[in-house]
Protein backbone atom coordinates (compact mmCIF):
# COMPACT_ATOMS: atom_id res chain seq x y z
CA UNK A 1 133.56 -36.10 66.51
CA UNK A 2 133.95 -38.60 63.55
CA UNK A 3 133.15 -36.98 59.99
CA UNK A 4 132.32 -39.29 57.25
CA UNK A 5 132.01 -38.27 53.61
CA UNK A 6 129.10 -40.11 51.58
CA UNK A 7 130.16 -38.45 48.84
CA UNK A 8 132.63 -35.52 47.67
CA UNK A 9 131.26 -34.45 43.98
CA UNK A 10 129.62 -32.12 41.91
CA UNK A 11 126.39 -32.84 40.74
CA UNK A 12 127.44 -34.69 37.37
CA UNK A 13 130.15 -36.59 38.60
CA UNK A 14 129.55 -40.01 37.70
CA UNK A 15 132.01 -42.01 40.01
CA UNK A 16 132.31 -39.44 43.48
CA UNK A 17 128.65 -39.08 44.24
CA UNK A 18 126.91 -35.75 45.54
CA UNK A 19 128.94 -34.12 48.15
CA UNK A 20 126.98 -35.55 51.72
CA UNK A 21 128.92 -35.62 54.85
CA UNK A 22 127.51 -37.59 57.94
CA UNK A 23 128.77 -36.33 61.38
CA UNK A 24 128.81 -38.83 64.61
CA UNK A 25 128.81 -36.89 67.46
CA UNK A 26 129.27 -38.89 71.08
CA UNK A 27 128.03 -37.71 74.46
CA UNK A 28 128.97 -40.33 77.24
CA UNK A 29 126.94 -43.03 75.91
CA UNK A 30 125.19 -41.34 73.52
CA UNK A 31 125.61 -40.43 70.00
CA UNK A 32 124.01 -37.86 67.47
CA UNK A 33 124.15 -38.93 63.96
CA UNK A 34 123.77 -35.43 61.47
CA UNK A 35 123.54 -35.71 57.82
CA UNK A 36 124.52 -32.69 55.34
CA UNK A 37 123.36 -32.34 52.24
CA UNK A 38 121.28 -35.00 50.54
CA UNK A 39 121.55 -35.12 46.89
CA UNK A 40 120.52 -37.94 44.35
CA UNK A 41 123.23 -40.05 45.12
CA UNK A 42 123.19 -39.82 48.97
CA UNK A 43 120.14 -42.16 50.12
CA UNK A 44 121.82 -45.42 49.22
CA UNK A 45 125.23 -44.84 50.66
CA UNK A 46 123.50 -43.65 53.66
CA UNK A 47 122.22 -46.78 54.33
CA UNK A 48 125.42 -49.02 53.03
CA UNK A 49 126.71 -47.99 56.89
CA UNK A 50 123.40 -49.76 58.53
CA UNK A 51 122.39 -47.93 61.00
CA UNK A 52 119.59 -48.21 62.69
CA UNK A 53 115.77 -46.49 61.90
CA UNK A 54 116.17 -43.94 64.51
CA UNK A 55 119.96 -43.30 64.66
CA UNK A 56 119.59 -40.04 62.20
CA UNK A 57 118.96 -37.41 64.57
CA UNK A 58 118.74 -34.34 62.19
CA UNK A 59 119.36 -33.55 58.40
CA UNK A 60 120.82 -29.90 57.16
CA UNK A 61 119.95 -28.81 53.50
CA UNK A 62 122.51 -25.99 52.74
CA UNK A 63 120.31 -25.34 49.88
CA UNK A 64 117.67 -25.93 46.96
CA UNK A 65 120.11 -27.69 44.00
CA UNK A 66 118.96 -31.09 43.20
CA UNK A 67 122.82 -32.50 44.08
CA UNK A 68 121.85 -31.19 47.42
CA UNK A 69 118.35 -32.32 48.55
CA UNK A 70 116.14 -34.77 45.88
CA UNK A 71 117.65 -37.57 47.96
CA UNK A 72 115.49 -36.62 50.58
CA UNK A 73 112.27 -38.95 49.13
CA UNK A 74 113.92 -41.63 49.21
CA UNK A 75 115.68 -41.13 52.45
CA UNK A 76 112.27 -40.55 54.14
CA UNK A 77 110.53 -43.87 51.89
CA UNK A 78 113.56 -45.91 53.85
CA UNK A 79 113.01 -44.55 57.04
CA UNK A 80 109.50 -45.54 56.86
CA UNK A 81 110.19 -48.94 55.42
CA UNK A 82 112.72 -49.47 58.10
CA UNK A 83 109.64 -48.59 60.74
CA UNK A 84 111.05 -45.12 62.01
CA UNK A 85 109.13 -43.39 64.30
CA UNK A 86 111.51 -40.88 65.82
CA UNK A 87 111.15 -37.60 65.07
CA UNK A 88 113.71 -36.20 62.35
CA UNK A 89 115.03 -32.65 62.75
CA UNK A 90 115.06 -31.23 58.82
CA UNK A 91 117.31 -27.75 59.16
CA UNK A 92 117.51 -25.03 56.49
CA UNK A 93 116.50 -21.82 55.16
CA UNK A 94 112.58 -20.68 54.80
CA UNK A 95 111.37 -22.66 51.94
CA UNK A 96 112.24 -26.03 53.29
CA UNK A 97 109.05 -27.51 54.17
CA UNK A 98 107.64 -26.56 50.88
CA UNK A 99 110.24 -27.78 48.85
CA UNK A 100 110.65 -31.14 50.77
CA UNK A 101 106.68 -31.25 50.80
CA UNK A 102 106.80 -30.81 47.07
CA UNK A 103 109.98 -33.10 45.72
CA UNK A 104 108.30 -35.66 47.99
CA UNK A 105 104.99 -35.58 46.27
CA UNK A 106 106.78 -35.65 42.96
CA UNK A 107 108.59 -38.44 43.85
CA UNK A 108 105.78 -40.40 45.41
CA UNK A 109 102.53 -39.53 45.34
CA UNK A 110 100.34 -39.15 48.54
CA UNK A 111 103.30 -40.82 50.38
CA UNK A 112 104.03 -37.66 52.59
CA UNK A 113 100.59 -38.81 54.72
CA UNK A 114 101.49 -41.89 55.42
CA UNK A 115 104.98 -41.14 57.20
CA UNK A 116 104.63 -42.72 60.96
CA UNK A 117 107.42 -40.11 62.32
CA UNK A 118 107.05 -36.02 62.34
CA UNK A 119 109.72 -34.28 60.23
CA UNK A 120 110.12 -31.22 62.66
CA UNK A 121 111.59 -28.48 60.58
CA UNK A 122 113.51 -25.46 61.85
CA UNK A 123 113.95 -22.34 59.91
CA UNK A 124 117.08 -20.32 59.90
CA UNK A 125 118.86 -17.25 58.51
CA UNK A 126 122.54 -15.80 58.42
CA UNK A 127 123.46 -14.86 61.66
CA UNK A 128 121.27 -16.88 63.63
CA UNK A 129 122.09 -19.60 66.27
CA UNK A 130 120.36 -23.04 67.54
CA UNK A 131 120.60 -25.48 69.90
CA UNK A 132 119.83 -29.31 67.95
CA UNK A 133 120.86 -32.71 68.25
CA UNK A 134 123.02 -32.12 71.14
CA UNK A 135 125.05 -29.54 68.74
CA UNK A 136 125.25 -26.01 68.97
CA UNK A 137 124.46 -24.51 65.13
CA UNK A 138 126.01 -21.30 63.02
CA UNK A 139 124.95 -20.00 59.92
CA UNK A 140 126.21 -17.67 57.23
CA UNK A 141 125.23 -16.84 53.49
CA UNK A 142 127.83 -17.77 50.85
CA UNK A 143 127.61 -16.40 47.41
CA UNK A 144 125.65 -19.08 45.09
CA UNK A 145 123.40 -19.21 42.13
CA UNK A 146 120.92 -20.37 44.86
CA UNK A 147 120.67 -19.01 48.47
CA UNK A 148 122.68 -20.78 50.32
CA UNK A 149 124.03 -21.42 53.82
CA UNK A 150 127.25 -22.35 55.56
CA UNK A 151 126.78 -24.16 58.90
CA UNK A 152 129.00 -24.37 61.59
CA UNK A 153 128.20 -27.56 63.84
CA UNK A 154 129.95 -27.27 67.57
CA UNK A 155 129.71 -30.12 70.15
CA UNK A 156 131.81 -27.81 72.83
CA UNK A 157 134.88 -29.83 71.87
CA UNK A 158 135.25 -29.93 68.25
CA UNK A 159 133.93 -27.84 65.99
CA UNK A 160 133.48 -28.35 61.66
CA UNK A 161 132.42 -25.75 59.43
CA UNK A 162 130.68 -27.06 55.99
CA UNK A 163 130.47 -24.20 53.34
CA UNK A 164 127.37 -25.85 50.60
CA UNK A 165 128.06 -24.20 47.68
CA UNK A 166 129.58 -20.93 46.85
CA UNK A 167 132.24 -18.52 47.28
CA UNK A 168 133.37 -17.60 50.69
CA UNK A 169 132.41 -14.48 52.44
CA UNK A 170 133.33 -11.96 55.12
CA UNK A 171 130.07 -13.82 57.20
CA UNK A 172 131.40 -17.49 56.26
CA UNK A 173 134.92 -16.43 57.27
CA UNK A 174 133.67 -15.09 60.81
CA UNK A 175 131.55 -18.33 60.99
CA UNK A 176 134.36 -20.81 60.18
CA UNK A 177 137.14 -19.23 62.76
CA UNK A 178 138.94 -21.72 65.06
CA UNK A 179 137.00 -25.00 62.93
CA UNK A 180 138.35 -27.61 63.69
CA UNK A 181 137.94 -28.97 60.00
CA UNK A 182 136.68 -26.86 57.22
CA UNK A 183 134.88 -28.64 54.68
CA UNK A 184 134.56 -26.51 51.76
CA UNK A 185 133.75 -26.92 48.15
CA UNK A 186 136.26 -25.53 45.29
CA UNK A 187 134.60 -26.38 41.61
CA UNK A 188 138.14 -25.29 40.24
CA UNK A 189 141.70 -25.54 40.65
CA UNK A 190 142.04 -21.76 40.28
CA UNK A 191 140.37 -18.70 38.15
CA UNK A 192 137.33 -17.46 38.60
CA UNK A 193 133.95 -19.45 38.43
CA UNK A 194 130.52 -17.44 38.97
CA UNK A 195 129.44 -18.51 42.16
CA UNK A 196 132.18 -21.30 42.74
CA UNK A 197 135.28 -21.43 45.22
CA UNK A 198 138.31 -22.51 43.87
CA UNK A 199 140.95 -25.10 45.43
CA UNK A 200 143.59 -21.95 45.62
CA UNK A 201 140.96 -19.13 47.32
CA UNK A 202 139.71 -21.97 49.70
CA UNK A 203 142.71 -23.01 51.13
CA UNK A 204 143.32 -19.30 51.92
CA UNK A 205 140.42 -18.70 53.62
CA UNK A 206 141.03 -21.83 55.67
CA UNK A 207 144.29 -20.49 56.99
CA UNK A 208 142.81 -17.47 57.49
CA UNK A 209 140.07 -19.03 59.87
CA UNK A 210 142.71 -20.85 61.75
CA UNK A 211 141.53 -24.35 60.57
CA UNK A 212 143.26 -27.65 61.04
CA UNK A 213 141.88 -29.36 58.70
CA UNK A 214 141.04 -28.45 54.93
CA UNK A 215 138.77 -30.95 52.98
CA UNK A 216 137.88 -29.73 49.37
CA UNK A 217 134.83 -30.88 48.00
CA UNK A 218 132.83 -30.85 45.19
CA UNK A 219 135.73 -30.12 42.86
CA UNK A 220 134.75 -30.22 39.06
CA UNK A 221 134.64 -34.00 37.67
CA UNK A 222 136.99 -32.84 34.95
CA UNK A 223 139.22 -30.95 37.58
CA UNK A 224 139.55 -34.12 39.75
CA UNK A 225 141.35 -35.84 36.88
CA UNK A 226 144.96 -33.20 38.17
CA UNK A 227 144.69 -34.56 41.32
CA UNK A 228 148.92 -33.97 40.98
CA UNK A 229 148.27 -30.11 40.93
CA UNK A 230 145.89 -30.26 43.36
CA UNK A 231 148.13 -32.48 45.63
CA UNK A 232 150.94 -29.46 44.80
CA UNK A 233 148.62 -26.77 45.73
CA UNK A 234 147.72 -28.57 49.25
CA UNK A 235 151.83 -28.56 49.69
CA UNK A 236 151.36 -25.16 49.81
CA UNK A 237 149.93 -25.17 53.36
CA UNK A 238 152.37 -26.32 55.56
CA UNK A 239 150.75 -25.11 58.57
CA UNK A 240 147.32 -26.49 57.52
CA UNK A 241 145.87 -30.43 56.49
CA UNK A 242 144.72 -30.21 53.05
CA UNK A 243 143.01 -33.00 51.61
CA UNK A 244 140.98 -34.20 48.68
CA UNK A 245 138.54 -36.71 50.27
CA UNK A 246 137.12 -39.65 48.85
CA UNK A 247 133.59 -41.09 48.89
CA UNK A 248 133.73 -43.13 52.27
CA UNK A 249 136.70 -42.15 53.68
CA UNK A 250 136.67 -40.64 57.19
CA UNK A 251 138.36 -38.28 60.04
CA UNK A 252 138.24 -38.40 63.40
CA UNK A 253 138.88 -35.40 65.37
């Protein structure tokens, strides 16, 4: 399983991009491309990795920010122009199809009708499981100005959890045990931001879950500038990888 990160910031971070993370998962000879998150800034690096029409097999929304989904118009206008006609699976919480229905008439009007591929959208709670894209899916609320999900995405080898937004929760922890890599965002070093994890409380609950890897996302544009103390925090954690991604860079695991 290769995990690539579009992007790693919060939603006004000028140079990181929204946090988007594209899994490549390979079966023999096939792969499963899944895309998490799609905010503003996600469509166009996307697409710098050229990939073909069809390759995107499903897209998760963890939840109903704009840093998080208004990508998805212009994701969809490219597919089209690109001549998709595979089906794309669109994963989230009840709401989705109405909110992508409605951001996609905003953005372009009457365009939703002329889309040549079904968008094939499957609802899901806390607690629940699926079978998609060759992956087996998890799903657990975190605590968010918004609803939002954590997913868990398990191809029977490898497993990575991906936390949206929020602060973690007895249900996330259970969700993320024995990840393979946690991907989790932490708006602040440390202290206490409503509805935010921060870089110190994350990296505890990865330990906790067992993970291997830690990557902290969606850290505060103004927090990124002490990457040293965040470096010194991740020191911290001998018996886990902590990491502060960039936008492109990737882990294979």
């Amino acid at each position: 399983m290769k995990v690539t990160f579009l992007g790693v910031g919060e939603a006004c971070d000028p140079a990181c991009g929204n946090t988007s993370i594209l899994v490549e998962s390979e079966f023999g000879a096939k792969k499963h491309y899944i895309l998490l998150d799609c905010g503003f800034t996600t469509p166009h690096r996307y697409f710098s990795f050229n990939l073909e029409a069809d390759a995107l097999d499903a897209l998760w929304i963890s939840h109903f920010h704009g840093d998080h989904f208004f990508g998805v118009p212009l994701l969809l206008l490219r597919f089209w122009e690109m001549g998709r006609i595979k089906p794309l699976q669109v994963i989230g919480r009840e709401g989705i199809r109405e909110k992508i229905d409605l951001a996609l008439e905003l953005a372009y009007p009457g365009f939703g009708e002329k889309l040549r591929f079904p968008l094939e959208y499957l609802i899901v709670e806390q607690g629940e499981s699926l079978k998609a894209a060759g992956l087996t899916w998890g799903f657990a609320e975190n605590i968010h100005s918004q609803p939002c999900l954590a997913v868990r995405i398990d191809d029977n080898e490898k497993a990575v959890f991906y936390s949206g937004d929020g602060c973690p929760t007895e249900q996330s922890g259970k969700l993320a045990q024995g990840c393979d890599l946690i991907i989790h965002e932490a708006y602040r070093l440390a202290g206490h931001t409503p509805n935010h994890g921060n870089v110190r409380d994350v990296a505890a609950f990865a330990r906790k879950a067992g993970a291997k890897h830690l990557a902290v996302v969606h850290v505060a544009h103004f927090e990124r500038l002490h990457q040293a103390a965040i470096a010194r925090e991740f020191e911290k954690t001998a018996d886990l990888h902590a990491f502060l991604p960039e936008a492109g860079d990737s882990i294979s695991l």
